[in-house]
Protein backbone atom coordinates (compact mmCIF):
# COMPACT_ATOMS: atom_id res chain seq x y z
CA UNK A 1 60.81 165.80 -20.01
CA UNK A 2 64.14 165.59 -21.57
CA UNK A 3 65.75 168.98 -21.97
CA UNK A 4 68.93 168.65 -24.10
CA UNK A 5 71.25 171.10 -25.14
CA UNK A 6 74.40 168.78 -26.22
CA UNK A 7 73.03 165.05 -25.13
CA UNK A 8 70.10 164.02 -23.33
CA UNK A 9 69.86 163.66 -19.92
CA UNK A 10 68.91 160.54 -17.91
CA UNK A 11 65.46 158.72 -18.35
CA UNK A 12 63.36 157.30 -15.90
CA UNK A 13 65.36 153.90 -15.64
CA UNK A 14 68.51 155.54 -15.70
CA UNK A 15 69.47 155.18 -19.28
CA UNK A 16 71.61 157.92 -21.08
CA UNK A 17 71.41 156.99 -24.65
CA UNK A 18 68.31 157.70 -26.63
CA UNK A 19 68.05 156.10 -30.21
CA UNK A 20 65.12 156.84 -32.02
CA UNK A 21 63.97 154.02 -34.16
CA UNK A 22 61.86 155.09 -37.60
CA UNK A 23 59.21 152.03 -38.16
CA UNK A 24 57.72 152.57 -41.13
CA UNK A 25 56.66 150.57 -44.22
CA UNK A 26 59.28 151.20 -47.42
CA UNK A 27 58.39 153.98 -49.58
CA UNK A 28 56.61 155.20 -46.88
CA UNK A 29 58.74 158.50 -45.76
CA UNK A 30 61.13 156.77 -43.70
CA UNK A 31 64.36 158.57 -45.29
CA UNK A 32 63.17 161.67 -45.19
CA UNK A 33 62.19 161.57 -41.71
CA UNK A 34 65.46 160.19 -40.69
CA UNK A 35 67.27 162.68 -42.14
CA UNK A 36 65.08 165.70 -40.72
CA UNK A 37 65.98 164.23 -37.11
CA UNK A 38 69.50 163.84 -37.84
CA UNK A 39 69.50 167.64 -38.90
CA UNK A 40 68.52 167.87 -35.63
CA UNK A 41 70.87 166.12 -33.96
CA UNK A 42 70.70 162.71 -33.77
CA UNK A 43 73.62 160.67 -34.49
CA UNK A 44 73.74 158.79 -38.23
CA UNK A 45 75.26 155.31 -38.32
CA UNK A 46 78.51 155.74 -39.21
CA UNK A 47 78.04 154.05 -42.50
CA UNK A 48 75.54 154.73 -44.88
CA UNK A 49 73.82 153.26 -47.99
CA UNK A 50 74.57 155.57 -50.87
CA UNK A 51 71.62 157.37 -52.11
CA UNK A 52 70.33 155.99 -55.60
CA UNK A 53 67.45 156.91 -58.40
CA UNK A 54 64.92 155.73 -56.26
CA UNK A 55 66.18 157.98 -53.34
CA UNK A 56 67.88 160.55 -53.95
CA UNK A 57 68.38 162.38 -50.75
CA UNK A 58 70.05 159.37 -49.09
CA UNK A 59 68.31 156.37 -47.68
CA UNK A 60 70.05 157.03 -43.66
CA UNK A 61 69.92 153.01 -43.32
CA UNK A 62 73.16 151.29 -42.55
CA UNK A 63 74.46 148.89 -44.96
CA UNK A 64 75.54 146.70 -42.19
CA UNK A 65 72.27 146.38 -40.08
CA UNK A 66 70.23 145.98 -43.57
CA UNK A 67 72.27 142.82 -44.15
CA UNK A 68 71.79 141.53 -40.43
CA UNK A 69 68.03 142.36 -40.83
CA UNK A 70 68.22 140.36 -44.39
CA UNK A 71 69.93 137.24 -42.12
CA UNK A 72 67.71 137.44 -39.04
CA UNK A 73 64.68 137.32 -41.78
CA UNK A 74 66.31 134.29 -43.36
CA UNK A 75 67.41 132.72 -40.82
CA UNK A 76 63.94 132.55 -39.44
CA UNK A 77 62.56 131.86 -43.78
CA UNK A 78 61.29 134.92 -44.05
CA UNK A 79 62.82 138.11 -46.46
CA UNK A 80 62.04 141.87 -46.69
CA UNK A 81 58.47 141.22 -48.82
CA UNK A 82 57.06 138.34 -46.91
CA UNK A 83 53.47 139.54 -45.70
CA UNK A 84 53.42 136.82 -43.09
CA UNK A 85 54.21 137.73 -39.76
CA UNK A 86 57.64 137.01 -38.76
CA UNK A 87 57.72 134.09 -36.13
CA UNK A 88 61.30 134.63 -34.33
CA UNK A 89 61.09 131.28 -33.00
CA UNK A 90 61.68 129.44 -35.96
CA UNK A 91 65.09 130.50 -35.54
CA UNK A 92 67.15 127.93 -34.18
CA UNK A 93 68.16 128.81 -30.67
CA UNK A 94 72.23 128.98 -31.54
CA UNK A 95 71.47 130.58 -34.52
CA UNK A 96 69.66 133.18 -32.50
CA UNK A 97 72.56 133.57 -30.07
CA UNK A 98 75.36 134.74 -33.13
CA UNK A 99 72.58 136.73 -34.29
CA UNK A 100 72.09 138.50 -30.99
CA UNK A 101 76.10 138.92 -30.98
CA UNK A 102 76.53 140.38 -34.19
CA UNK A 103 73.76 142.77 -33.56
CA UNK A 104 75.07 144.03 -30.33
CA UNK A 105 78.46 144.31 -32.46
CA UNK A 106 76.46 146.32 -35.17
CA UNK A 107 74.93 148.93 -32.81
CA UNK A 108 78.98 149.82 -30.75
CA UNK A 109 80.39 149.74 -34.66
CA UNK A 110 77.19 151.80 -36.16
CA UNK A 111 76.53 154.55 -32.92
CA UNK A 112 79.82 154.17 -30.80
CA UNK A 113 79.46 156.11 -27.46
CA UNK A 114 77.05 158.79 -28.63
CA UNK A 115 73.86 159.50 -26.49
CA UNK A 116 71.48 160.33 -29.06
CA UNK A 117 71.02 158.66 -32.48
CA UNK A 118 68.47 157.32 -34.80
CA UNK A 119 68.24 153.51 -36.51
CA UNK A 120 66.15 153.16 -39.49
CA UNK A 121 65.34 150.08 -41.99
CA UNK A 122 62.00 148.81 -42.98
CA UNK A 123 62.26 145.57 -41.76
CA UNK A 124 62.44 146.02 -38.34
CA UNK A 125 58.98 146.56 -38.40
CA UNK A 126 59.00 142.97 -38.42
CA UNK A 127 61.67 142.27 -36.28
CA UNK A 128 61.38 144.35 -32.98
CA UNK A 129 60.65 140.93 -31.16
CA UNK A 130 64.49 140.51 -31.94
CA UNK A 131 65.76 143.92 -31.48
CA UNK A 132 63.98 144.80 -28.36
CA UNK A 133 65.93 142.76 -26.34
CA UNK A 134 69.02 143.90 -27.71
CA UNK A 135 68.24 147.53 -26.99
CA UNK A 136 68.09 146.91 -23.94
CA UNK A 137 71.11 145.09 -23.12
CA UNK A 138 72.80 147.92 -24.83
CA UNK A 139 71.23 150.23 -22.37
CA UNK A 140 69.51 152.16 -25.07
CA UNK A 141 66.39 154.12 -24.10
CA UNK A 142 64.27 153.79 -27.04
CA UNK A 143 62.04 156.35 -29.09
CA UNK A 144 59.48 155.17 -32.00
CA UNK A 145 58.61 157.03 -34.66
CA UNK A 146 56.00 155.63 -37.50
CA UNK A 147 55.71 157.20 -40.28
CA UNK A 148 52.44 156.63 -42.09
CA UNK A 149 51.55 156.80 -45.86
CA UNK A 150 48.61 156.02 -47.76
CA UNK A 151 48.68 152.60 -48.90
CA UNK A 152 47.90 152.77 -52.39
CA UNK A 153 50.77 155.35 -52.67
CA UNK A 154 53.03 153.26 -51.24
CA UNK A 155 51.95 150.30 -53.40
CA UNK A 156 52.28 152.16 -56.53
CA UNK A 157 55.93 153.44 -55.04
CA UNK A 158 57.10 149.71 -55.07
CA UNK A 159 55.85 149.05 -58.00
CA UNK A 160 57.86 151.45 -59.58
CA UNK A 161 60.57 150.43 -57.65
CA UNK A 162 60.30 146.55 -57.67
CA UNK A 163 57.20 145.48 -60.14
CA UNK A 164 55.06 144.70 -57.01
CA UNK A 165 51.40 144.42 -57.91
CA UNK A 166 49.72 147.31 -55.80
CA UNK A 167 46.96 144.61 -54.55
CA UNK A 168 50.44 142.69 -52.98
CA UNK A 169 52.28 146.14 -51.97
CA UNK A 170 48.91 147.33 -49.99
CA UNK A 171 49.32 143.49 -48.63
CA UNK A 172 52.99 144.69 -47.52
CA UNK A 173 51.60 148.00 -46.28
CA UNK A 174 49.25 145.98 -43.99
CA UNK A 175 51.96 143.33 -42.08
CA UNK A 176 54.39 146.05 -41.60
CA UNK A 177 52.08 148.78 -40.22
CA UNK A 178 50.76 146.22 -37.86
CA UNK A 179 52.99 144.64 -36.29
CA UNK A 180 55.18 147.93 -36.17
CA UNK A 181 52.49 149.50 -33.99
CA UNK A 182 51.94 146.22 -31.82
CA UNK A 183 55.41 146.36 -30.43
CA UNK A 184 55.79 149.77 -29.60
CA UNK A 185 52.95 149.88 -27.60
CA UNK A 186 53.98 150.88 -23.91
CA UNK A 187 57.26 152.52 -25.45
CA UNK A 188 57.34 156.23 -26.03
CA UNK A 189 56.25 156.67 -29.60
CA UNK A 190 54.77 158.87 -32.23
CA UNK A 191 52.96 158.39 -35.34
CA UNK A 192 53.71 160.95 -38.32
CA UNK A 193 51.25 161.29 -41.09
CA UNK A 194 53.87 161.72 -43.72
CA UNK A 195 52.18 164.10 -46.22
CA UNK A 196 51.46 166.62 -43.50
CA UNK A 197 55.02 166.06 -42.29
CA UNK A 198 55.69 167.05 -45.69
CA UNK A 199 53.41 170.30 -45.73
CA UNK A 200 54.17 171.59 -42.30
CA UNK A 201 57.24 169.00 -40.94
CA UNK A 202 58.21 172.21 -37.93
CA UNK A 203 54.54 171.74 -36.38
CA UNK A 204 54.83 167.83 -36.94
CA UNK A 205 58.13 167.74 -35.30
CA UNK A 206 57.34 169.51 -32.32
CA UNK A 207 54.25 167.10 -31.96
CA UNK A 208 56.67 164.18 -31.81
CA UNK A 209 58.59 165.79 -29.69
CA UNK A 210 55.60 166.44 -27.26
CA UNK A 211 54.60 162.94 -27.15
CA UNK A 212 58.07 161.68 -26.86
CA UNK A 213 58.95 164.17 -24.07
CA UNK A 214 62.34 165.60 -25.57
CA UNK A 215 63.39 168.66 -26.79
CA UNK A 216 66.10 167.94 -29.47
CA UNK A 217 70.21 168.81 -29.13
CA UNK A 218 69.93 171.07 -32.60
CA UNK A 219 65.63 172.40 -31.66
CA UNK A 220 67.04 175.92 -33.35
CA UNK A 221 66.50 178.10 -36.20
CA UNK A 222 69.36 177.31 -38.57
CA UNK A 223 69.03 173.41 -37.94
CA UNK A 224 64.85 174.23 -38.86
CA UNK A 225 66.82 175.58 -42.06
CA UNK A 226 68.18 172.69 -42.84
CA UNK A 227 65.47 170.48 -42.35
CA UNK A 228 63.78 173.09 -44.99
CA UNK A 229 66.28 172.19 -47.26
CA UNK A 230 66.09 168.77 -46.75
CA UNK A 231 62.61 168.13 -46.79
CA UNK A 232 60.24 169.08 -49.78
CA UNK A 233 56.71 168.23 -51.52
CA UNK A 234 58.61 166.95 -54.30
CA UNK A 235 59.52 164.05 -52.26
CA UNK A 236 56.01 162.76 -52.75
CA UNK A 237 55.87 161.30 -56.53
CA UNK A 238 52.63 159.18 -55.95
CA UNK A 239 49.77 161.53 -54.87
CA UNK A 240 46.20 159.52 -53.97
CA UNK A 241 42.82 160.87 -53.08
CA UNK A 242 40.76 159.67 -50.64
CA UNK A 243 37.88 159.11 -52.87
CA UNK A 244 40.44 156.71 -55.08
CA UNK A 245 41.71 155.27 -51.43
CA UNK A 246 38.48 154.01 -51.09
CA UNK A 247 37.16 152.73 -54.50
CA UNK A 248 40.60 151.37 -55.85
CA UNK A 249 40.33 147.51 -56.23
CA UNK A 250 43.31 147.01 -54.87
CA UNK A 251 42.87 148.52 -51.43
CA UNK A 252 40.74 146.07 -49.28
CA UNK A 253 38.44 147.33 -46.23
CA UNK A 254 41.67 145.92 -43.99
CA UNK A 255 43.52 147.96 -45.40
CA UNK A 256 41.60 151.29 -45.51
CA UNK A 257 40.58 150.32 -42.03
CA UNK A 258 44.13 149.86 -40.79
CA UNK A 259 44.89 153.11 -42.38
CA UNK A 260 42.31 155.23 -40.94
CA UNK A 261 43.13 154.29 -37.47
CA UNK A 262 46.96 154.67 -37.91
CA UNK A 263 45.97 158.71 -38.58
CA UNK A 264 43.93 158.65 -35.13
CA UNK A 265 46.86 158.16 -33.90
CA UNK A 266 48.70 161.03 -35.15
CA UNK A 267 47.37 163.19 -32.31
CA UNK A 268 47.52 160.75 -29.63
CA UNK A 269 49.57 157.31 -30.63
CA UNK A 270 48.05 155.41 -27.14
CA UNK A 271 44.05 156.73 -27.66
CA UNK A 272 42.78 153.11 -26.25
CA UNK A 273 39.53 153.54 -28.42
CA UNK A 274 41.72 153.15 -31.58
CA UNK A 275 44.01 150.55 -30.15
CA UNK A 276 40.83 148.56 -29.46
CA UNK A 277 40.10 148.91 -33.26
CA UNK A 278 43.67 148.09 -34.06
CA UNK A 279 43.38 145.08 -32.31
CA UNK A 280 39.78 143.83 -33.57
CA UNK A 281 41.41 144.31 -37.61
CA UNK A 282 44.76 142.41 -36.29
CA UNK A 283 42.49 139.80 -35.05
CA UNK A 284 40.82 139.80 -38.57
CA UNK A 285 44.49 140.20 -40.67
CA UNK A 286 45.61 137.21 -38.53
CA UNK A 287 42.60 134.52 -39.68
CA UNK A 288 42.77 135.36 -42.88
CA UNK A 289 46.56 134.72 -43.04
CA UNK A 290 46.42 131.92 -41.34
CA UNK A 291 43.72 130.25 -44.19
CA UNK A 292 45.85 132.05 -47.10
CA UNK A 293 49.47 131.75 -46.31
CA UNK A 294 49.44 128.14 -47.57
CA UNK A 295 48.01 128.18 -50.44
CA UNK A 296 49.98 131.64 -51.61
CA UNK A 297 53.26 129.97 -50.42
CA UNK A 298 52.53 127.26 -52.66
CA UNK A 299 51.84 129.13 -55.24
CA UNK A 300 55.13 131.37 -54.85
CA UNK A 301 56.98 128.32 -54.96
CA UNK A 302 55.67 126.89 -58.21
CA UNK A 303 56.41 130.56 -59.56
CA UNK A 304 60.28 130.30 -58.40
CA UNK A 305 60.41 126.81 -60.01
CA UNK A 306 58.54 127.82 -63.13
CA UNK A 307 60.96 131.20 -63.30
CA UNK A 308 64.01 128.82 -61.82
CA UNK A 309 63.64 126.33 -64.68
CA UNK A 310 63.00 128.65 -67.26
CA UNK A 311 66.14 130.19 -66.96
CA UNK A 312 68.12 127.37 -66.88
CA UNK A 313 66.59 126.51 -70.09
CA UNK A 314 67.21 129.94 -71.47
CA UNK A 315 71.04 129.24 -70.64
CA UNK A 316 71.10 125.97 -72.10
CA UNK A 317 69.89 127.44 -75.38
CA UNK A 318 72.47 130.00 -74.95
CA UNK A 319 75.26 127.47 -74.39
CA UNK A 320 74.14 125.76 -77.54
CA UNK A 321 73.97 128.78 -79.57
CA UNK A 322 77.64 130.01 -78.60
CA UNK A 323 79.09 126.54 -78.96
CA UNK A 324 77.20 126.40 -82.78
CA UNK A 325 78.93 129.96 -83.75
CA UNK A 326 82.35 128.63 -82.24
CA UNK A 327 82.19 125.31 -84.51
CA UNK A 328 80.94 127.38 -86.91
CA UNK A 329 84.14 129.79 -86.57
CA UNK A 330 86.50 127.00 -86.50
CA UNK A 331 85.40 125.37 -89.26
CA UNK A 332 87.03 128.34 -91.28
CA UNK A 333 90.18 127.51 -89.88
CA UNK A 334 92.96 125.21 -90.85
CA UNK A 335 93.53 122.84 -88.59
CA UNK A 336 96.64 121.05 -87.61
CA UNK A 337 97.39 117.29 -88.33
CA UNK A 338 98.07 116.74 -85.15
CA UNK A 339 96.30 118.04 -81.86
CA UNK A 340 97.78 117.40 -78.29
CA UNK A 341 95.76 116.11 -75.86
CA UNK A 342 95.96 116.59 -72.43
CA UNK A 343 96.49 113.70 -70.43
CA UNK A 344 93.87 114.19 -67.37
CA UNK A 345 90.11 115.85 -68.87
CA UNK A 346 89.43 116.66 -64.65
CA UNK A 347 88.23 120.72 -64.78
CA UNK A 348 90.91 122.65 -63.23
CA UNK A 349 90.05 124.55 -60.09
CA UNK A 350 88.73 127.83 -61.23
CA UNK A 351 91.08 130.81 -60.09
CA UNK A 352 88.62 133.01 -58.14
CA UNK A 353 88.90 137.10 -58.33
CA UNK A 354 89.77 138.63 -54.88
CA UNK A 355 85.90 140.79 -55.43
CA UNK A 356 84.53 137.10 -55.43
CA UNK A 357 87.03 136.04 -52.16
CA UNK A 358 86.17 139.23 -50.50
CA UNK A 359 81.98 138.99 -51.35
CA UNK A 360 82.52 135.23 -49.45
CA UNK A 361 84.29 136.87 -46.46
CA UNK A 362 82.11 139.86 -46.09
CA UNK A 363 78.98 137.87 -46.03
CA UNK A 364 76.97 137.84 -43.14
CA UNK A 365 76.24 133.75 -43.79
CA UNK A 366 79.85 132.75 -44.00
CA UNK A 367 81.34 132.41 -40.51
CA UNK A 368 84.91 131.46 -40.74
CA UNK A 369 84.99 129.57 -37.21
CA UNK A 370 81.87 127.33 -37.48
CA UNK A 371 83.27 126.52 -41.06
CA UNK A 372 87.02 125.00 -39.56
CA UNK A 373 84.80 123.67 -36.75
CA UNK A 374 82.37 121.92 -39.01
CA UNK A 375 85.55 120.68 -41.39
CA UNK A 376 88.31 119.56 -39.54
CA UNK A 377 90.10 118.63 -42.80
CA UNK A 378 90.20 121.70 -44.01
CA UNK A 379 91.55 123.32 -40.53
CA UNK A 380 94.48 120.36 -40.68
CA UNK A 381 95.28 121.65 -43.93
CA UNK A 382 95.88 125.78 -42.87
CA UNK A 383 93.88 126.80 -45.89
CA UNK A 384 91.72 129.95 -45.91
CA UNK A 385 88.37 128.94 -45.05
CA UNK A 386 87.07 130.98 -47.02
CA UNK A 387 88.75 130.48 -50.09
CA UNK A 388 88.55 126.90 -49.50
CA UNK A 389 84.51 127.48 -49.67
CA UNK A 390 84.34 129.20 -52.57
CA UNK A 391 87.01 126.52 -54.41
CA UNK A 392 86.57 123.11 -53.22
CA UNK A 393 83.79 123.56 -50.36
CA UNK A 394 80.64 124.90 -52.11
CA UNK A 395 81.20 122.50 -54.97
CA UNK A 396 81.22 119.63 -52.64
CA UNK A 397 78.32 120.89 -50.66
CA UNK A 398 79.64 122.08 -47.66
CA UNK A 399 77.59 124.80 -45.54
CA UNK A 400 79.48 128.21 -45.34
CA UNK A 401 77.61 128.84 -41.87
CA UNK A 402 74.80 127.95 -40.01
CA UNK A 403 72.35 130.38 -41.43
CA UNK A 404 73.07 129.20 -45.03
CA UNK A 405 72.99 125.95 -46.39
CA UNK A 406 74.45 125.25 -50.26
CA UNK A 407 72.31 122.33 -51.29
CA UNK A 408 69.31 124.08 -50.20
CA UNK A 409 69.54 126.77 -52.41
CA UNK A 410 71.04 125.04 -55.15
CA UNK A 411 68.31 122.58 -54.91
CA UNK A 412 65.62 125.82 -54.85
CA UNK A 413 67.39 127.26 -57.71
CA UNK A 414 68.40 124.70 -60.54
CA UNK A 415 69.77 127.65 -62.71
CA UNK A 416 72.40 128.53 -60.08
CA UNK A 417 73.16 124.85 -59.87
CA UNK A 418 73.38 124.50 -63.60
CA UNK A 419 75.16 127.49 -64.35
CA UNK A 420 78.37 125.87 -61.61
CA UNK A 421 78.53 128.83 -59.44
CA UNK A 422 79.26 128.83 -56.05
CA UNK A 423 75.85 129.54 -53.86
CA UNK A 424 77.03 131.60 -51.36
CA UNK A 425 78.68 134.00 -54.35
CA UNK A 426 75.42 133.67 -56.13
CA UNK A 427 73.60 135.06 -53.67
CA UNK A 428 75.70 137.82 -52.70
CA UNK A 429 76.33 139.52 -55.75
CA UNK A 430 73.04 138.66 -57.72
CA UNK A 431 70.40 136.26 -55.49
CA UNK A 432 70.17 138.82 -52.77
CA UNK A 433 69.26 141.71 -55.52
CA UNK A 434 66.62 139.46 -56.90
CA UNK A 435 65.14 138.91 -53.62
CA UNK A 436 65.98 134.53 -53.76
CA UNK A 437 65.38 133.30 -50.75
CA UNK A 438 69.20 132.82 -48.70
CA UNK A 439 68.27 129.65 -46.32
CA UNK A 440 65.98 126.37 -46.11
């Protein structure tokens, strides 16, 4: 057992750092039992999404590993509400390498040299096939905690928060919980049944911490104090009973099934009966995807083209209607006789903003050193790559990186191409909030 006053002591294979990873499906209590444990004392990534409307109390996710999550799940066609299972090897082997770099550069910039800290973003329910390996080379001992909410809940949550239909959100519920229990298994790891958490969260705590086998740095009365201030009922805005659990049409016997077995867990998160249950209705989740995925991918994509084309005719009309009130405005006016012309009717080069230079360079997809190495003109020439990109380069269909390519998504999105803005840009300051899809 780890008995830790300041920092925990060394594990079993001689690793020093802990990090607790949360593993839970959004809106499912992940924030709030982040931030109980780092009242505790674990270690917060140094830099942290602002809290909003639909969380209040802080979200404890890092800005910068929720973008790398974002371009491992792209980079391998996937995004944060795919229900498929993730398939890592559809990520091109080089690809995978920067990846891999850029995480191991995200944990030393996020955690530093502490021993003790805790990682938390939805998505890497899905993507512990990548991570794993990269905990490990950063000598990280690993803890898992899963948080567990009823399904329906959490599909009415994102609907709220993102229009989801609740049959699709308990769809969500379902991949995530899944495959976030499948790779922990042989790790230590607990499973927190979030509304009791809520009710009672000193005698869930010191469950995890039984299971785990730690005692935390801050286990004290004045950091329990805190985690009483932190945590509250009034977190949970979507109450469910079990008699609507299991009537609503929404909530398949999966799913319901699933759910039942992830509370088993609760009180001991390796009972081998459940797993064996766990594994019979992953056996079942998996056939059915495997007949549905291509028929509901097709008919995503003839949504996005329907909503993609749509728009671009709603700009068009737009465009017609503001050129009609300009004519309409000059018409009033008295013209000269005679009207210069300029010689050459070629569009100027736009003048970009340094927000739109600086939304290019801060991406994730643009990397400055495949982009000279892939465009030897431009690295004769001493320009900035990046401003380069976001002048000349996207217009003429160059790739910022290798995880993003420009006539892709300008050929996925005709609005974006008709509207003449630069892809990359697009993305970044409006595709990625309206969930578009960033690669091919």
């Amino acid at each position: 057992m780890f008995i830790s006053v300041g920092h925990p002591s060394v594990d079993a294979k001689g690793l020093n750092k802990i990090l607790v990873v949360v593993l839970g499906m959004h809106r499912s209590g992940t924030s709030s039992a982040a931030g109980a444990l780092v009242r505790l004392g674990a270690a917060a990534p140094q830099h942290l999404m602002a809290p909003s409307a639909h969380n209040e109390r802080g979200f404890w996710e890092s800005p910068v590993i929720l973008d790398l999550n974002d371009a491992v799940l792209a980079a391998g066609g996937s995004d944060w509400k795919d229900w498929r299972k993730f398939d890592i090897a559809k990520i091109r082997k080089a690809d995978a390498d920067v990846l891999r770099v850029r995480a191991k550069e995200a944990l030393a910039e996020e955690f530093g040299n502490v021993g003790f800290a805790v990682m938390k973003d939805p998505r890497m329910c899905r993507l512990m096939p990548f991570w794993g390996p990269v905990f490990a080379d950063a000598k990280w001992s690993v803890r898992a905690l899963l948080p567990v909410r009823s399904p329906l809940e959490v599909a009415r949550s994102l609907n709220c928060r993102d229009r989801l239909g609740p049959a699709y959100g308990c769809l969500l519920w379902l991949r995530h919980v899944l495959d976030a229990e499948l790779e922990t298994r042989g790790m230590a790891r607990a499973v927190l049944d979030w509304p009791q958490f809520l009710g009672d969260h000193r005698k869930a705590l010191a469950r995890v911490n039984e299971q785990w086998g730690l005692i935390w740095p801050h286990w004290h009365e004045d950091a329990f104090s805190k985690v009483d201030e932190f945590v509250s009922a009034d977190l949970r805005r979507q109450h469910t009973s079990e008699t609507e659990l299991a009537a609503h049409p929404a909530v398949n016997d999966l799913v319901r099934r699933t759910y039942a077995a992830m509370i088993d867990l609760v009180q001991d998160a390796g009972d081998s009966c459940v797993l064996k249950r766990l594994d019979d209705l992953r056996t079942g989740f998996e056939t059915a995807s495997a007949i549905f995925d291509l028929p509901m991918r097709e008919i995503v994509e003839e949504t996005d083209r329907v909503r993609s084309e749509a728009a671009a005719e709603i700009a068009r009309a737009e465009d017609v209607m503001d050129r009609g009130k300009r004519k309409s405005r000059d018409s009033t006016k008295i013209r000269p006789r005679f009207r210069w012309k300029p010689r050459s009717r070629a569009p100027a080069s736009p003048r970009p903003s340094a927000k739109e230079l600086n939304a290019i360079r801060n991406s994730l997809f643009f990397n400055s050193a495949h982009y000279l190495e892939t465009n030897p003109d431009v690295r004769a020439s001493g320009l900035d790559p990046a401003l380069h990109y976001l002048v000349h380069g996207g217009r003429e269909g160059r790739n910022p990186g290798p995880l993003f390519s420009t006539k892709a998504y300008l050929a996925r999105y005709p609005d974006v191409a008709e509207a003449e803005v630069n892809a990359l840009l697009h993305y970044e300051t409006q595709g990625r909030r309206q969930n578009r899809i960033a690669t091919a």
